[in-house]
Structures are given as structure tokens and as C-alpha cells.
Protein backbone atom coordinates (compact mmCIF):
# COMPACT_ATOMS: atom_id res chain seq x y z
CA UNK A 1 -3.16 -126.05 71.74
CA UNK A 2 -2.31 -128.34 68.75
CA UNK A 3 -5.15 -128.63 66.30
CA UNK A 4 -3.84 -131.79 64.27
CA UNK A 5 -2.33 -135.21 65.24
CA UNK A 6 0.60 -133.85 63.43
CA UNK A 7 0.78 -130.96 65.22
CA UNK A 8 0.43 -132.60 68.60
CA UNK A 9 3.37 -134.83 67.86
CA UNK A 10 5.72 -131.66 66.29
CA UNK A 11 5.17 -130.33 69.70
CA UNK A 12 6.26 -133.25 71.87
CA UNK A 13 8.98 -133.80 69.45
CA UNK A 14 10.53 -130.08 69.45
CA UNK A 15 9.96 -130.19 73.60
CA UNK A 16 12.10 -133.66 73.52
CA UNK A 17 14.46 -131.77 71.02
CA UNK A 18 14.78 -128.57 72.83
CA UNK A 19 15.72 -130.58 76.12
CA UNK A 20 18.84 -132.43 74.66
CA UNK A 21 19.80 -129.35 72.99
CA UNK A 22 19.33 -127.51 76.51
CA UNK A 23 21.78 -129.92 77.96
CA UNK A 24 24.23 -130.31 74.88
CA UNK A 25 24.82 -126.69 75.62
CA UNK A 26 25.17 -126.93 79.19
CA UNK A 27 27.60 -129.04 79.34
CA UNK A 28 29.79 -127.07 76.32
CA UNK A 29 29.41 -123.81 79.00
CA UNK A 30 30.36 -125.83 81.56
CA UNK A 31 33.48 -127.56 79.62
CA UNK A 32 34.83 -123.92 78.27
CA UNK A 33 34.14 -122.64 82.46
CA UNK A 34 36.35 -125.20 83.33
CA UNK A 35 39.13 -124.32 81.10
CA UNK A 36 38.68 -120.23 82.05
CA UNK A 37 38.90 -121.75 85.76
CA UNK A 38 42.03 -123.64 85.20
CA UNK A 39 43.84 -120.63 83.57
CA UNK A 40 42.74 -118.30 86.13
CA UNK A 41 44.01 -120.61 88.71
CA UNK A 42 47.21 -120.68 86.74
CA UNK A 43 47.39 -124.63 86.55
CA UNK A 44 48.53 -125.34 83.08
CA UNK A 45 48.08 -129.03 83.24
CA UNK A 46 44.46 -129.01 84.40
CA UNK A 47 43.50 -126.01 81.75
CA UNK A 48 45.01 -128.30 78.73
CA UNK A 49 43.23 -131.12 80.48
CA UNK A 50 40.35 -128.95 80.07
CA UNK A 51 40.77 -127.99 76.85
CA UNK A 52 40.99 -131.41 75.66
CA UNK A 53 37.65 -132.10 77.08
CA UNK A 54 36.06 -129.18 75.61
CA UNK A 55 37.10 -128.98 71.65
CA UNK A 56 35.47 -131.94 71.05
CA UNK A 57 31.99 -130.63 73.02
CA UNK A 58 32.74 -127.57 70.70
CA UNK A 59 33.12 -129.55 67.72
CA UNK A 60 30.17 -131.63 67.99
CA UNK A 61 27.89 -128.53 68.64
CA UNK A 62 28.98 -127.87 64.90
CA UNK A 63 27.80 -131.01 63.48
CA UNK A 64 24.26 -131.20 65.31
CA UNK A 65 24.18 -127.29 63.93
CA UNK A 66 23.72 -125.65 67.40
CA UNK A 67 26.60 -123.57 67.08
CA UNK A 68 27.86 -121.69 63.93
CA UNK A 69 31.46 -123.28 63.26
CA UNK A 70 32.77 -119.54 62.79
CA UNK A 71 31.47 -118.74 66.80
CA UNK A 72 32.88 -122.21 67.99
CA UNK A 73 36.28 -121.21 66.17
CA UNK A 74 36.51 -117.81 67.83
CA UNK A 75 36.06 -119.60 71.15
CA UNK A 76 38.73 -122.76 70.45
CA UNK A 77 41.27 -120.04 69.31
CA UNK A 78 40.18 -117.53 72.31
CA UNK A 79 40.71 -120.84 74.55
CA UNK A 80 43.79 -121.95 73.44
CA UNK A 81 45.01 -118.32 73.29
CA UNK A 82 44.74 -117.94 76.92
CA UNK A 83 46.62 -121.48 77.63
CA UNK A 84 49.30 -120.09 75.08
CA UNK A 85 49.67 -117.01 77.91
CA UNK A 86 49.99 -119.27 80.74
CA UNK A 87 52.91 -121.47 78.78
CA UNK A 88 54.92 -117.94 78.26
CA UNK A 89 54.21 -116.51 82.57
């Protein structure tokens, strides 16, 4: 229980915060699935598709700090990596 006005609304807020951030990261997980799917399928076309969609998600998880831009790096490069493999088979 909050014991201050203040602390009543810092609670609501971080529960309202915590919920986009929930779904912000959803829908990256989802976006780099996608991509993983597409390869595995071996359909180049729909894992660049893929790709496209995701780098920006990635991105943007940088700028509203939710991601370290290091981790999000590893995973572009990992991603594109694996689309790379596909080109050369």
C-alpha cells in the first residue's frame, strides 16, 4: 500500500509504464520469431521482409532504453547473419 499521494500515483504510473513496455517487447520477440521462421522455412524473400520489419522494432527499443544497443546489435548482426546463409544455400 502507498502511503503518500505521490506514491499512489508512482504506482499507477510505473503499472501504465510497465504495460507498454510489456507489449513494446512483445512485439520485438515476435518480429525477430518471424524472421527465425522465415529462414527456417528457407523463404528468403519473406525473412528479408521480416527483417525489415524488425530492425526498426530493435532500434526503437534502444531509444526508449529497454534494450542495451550492444544486445540489440548482437541480435541485428545474428539476424542478418542467418539471411546472409540462406543467400549463399
Amino acid at each position: 500500500m502507498a502511503n503518500s499521494a505521490q506514491a499512489e500515483k508512482r504506482h499507477r504510473q510505473s503499472l501504465k509504464r510497465r504495460g507498454r513496455n510489456v507489449h513494446r517487447c512483445s512485439t520485438v520477440k515476435s518480429a525477430v520469431r518471424n524472421v527465425l521462421k522465415a529462414v527456417e522455412a528457407k523463404n528468403l524473400e519473406q525473412a528479408k521482409d521480416a527483417y525489415r520489419i524488425a530492425v526498426p522494432l530493435l532500434d526503437r527499443m534502444v531509444s526508449k532504453e529497454l534494450m542495451h544497443k550492444n544486445k540489440v546489435a548482437r541480435r541485428k548482426s545474428y539476424l542478418n547473419q542467418k539471411i546472409k546463409l540462406l543467400q549463399q544455400s
